[in-house]
PDB file of N, CA and C in Angstrom:
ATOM      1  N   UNK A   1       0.844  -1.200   0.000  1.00  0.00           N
ATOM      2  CA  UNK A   1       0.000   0.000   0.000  1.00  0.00           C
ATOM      3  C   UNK A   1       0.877   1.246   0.000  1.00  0.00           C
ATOM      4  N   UNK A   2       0.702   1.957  -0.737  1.00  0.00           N
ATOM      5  CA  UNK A   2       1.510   3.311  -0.915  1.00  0.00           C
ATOM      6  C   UNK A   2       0.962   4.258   0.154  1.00  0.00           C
ATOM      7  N   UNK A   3       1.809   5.184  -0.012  1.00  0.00           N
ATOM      8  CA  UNK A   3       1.680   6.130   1.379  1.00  0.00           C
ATOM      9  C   UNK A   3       0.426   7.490   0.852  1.00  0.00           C
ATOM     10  N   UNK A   4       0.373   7.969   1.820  1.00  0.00           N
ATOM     11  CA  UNK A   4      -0.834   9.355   1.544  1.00  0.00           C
ATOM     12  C   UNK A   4       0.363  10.210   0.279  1.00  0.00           C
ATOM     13  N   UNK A   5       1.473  10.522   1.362  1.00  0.00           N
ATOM     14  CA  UNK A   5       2.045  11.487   0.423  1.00  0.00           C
ATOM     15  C   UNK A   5       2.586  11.049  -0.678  1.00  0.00           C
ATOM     16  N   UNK A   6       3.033   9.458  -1.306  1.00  0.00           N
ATOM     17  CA  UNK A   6       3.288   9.501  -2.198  1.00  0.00           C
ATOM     18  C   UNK A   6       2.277   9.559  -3.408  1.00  0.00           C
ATOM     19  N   UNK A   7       0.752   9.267  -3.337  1.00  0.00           N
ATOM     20  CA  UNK A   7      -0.295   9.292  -3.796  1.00  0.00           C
ATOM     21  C   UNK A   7      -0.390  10.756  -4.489  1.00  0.00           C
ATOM     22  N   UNK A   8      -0.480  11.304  -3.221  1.00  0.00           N
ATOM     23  CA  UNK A   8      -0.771  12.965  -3.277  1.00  0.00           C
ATOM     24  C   UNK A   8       0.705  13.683  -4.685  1.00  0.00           C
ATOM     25  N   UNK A   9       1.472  12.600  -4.609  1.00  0.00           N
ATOM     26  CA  UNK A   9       2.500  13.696  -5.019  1.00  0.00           C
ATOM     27  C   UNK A   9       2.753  13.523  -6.421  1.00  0.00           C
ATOM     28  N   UNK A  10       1.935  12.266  -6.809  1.00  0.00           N
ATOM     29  CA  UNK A  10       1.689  11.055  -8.473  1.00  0.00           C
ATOM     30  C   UNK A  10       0.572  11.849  -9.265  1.00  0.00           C
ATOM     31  N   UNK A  11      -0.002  12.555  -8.265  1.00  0.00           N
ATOM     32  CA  UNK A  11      -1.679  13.208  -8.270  1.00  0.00           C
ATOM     33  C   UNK A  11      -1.572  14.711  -8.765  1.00  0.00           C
ATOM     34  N   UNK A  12      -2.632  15.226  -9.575  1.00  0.00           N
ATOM     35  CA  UNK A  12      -2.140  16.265 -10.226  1.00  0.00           C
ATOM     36  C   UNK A  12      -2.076  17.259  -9.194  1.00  0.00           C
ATOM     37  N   UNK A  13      -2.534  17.172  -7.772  1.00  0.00           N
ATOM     38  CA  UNK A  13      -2.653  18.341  -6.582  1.00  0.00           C
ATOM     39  C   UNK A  13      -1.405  17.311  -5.994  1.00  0.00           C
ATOM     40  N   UNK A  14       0.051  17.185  -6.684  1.00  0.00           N
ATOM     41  CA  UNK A  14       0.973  17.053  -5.696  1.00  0.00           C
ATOM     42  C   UNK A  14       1.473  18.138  -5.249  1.00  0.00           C
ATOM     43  N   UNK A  15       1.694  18.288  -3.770  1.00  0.00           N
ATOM     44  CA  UNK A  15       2.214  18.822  -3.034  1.00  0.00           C
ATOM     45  C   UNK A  15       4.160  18.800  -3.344  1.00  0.00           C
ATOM     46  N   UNK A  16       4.612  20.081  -4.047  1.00  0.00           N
ATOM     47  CA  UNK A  16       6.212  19.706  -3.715  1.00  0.00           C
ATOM     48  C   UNK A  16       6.948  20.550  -2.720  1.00  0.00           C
ATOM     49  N   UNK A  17       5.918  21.255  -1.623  1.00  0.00           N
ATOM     50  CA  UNK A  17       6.372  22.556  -0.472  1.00  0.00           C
ATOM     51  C   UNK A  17       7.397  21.511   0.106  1.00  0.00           C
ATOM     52  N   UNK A  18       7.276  20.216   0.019  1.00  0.00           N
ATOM     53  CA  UNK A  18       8.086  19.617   1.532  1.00  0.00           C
ATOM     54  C   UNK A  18       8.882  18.952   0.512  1.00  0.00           C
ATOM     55  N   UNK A  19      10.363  19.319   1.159  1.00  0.00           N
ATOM     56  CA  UNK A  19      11.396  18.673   0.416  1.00  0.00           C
ATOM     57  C   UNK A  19      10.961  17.127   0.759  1.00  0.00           C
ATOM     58  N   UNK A  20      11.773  16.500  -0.449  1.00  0.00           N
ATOM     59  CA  UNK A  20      12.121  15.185  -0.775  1.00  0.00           C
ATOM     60  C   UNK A  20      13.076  14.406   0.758  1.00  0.00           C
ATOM     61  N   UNK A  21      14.125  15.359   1.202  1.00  0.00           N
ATOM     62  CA  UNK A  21      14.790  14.295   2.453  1.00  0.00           C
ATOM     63  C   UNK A  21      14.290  14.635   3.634  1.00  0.00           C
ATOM     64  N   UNK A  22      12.899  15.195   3.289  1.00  0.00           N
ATOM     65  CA  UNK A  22      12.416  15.035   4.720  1.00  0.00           C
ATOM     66  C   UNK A  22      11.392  14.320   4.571  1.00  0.00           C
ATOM     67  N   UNK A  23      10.488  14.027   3.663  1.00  0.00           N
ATOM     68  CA  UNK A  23       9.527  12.892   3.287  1.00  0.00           C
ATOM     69  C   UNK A  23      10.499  11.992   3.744  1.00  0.00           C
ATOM     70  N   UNK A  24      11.369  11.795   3.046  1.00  0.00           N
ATOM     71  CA  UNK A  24      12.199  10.112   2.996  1.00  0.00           C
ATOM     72  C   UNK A  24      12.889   9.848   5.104  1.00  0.00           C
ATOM     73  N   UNK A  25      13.307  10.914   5.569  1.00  0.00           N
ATOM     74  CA  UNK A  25      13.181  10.782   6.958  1.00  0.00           C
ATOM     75  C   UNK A  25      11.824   9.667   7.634  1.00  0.00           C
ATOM     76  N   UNK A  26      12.418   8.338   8.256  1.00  0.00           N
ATOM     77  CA  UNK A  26      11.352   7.395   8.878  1.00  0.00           C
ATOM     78  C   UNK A  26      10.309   8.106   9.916  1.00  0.00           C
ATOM     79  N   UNK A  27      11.463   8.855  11.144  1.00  0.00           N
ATOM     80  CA  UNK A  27      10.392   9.453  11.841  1.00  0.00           C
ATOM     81  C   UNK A  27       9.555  10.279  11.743  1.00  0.00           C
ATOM     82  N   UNK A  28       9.541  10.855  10.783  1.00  0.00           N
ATOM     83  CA  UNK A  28       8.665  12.242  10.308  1.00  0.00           C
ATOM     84  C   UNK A  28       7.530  11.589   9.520  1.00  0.00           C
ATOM     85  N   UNK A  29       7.393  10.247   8.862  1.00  0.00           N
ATOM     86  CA  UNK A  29       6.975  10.006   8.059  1.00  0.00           C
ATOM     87  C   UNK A  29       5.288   9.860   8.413  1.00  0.00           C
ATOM     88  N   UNK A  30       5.012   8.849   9.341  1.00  0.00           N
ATOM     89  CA  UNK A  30       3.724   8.495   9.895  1.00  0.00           C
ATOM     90  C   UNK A  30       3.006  10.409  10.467  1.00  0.00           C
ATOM     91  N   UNK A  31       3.713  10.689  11.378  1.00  0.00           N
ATOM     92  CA  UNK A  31       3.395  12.286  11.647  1.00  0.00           C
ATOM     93  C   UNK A  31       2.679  12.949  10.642  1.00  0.00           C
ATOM     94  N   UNK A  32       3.661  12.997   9.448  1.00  0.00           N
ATOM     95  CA  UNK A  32       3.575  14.004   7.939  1.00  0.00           C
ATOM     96  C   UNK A  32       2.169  12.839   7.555  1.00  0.00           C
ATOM     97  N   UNK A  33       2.305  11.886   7.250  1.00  0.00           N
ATOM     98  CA  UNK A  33       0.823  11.316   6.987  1.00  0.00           C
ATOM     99  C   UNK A  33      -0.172  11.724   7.773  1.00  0.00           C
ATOM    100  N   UNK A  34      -0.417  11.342   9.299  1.00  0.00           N
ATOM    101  CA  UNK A  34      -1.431  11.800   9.898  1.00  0.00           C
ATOM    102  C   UNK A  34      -1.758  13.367   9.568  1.00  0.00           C
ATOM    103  N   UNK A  35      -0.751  14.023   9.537  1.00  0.00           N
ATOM    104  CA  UNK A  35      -1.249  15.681   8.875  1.00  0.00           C
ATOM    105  C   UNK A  35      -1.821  15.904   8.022  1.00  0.00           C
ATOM    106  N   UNK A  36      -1.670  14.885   6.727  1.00  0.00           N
ATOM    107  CA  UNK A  36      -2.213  15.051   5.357  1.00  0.00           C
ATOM    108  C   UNK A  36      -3.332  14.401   5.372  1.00  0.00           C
ATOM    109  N   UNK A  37      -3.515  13.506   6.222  1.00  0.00           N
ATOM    110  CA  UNK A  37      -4.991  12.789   6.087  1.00  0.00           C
ATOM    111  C   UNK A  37      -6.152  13.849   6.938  1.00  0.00           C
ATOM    112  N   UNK A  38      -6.029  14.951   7.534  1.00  0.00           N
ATOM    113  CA  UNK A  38      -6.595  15.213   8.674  1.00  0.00           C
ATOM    114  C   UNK A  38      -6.836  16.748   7.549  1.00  0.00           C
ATOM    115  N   UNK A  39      -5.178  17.131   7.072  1.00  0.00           N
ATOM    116  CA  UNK A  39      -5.832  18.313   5.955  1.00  0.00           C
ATOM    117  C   UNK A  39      -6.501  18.103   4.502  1.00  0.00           C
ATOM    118  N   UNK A  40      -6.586  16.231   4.552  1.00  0.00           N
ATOM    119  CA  UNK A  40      -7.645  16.376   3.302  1.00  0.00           C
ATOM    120  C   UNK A  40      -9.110  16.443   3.190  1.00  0.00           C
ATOM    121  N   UNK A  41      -9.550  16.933   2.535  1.00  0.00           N
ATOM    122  CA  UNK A  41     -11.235  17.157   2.315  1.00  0.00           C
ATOM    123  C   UNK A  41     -11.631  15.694   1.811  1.00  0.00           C
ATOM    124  N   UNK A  42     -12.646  15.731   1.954  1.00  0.00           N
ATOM    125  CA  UNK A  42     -14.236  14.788   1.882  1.00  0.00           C
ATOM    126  C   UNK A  42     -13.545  14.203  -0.257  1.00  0.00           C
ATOM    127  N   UNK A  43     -13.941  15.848  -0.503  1.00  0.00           N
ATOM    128  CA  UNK A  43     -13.550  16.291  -2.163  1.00  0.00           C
ATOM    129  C   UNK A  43     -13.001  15.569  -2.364  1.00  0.00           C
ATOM    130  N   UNK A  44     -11.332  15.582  -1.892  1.00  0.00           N
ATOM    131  CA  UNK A  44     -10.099  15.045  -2.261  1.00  0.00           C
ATOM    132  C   UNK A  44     -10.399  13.707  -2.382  1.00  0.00           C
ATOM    133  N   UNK A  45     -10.641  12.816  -0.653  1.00  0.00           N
ATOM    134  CA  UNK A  45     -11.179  11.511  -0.744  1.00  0.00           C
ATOM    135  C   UNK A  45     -11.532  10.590  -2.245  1.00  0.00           C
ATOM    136  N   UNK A  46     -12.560  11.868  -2.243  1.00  0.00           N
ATOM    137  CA  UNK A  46     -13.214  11.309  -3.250  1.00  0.00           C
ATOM    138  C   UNK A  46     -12.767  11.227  -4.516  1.00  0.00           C
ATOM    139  N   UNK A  47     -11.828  12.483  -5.174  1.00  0.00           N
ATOM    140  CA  UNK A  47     -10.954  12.670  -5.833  1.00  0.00           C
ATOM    141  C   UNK A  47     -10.023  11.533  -6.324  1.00  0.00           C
ATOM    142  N   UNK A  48      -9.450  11.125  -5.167  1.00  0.00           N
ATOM    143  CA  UNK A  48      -8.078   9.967  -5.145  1.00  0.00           C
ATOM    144  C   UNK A  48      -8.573   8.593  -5.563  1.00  0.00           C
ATOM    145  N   UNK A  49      -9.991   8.467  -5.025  1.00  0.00           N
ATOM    146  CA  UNK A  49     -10.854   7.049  -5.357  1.00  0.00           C
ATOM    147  C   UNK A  49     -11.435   7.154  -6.773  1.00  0.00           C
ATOM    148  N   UNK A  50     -11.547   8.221  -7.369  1.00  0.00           N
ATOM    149  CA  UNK A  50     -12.170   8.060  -8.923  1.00  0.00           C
ATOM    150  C   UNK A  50     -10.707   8.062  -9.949  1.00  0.00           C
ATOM    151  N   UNK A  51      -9.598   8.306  -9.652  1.00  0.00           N
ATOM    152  CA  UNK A  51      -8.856   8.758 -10.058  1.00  0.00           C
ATOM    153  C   UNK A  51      -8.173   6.878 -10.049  1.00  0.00           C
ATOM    154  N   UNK A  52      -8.261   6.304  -9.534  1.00  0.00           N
ATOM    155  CA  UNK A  52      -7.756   4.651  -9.543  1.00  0.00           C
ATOM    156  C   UNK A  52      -8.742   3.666 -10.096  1.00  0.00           C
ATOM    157  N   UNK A  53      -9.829   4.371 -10.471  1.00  0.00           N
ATOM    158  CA  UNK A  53     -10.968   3.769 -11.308  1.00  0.00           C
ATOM    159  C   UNK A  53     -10.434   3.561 -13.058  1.00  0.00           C
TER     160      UNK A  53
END
């Protein structure tokens, strides 16, 4: 299963504000997910699921 942010970043609303060696940092990683799942909308959700259709 791929991660939120790498999804988000394959996706035409990728995010590139956050460098690359701090994504790749282990401990930051779960954190930086829980952030992105909590700042995505309903929209997006829904977005990411039609978009793998």
């Amino acid at each position: 299963m791929k991660s939120i942010i790498m999804e988000r970043r394959e996706g035409a609303m990728a995010d590139t504000s956050i460098p690359e060696d701090y994504i790749c940092q282990h401990r930051y990683r779960l954190e930086t997910e829980r952030q992105y799942a909590l700042l995505m909308t309903e929209t997006e959700k829904i977005g990411i699921l039609q978009e793998r259709k």
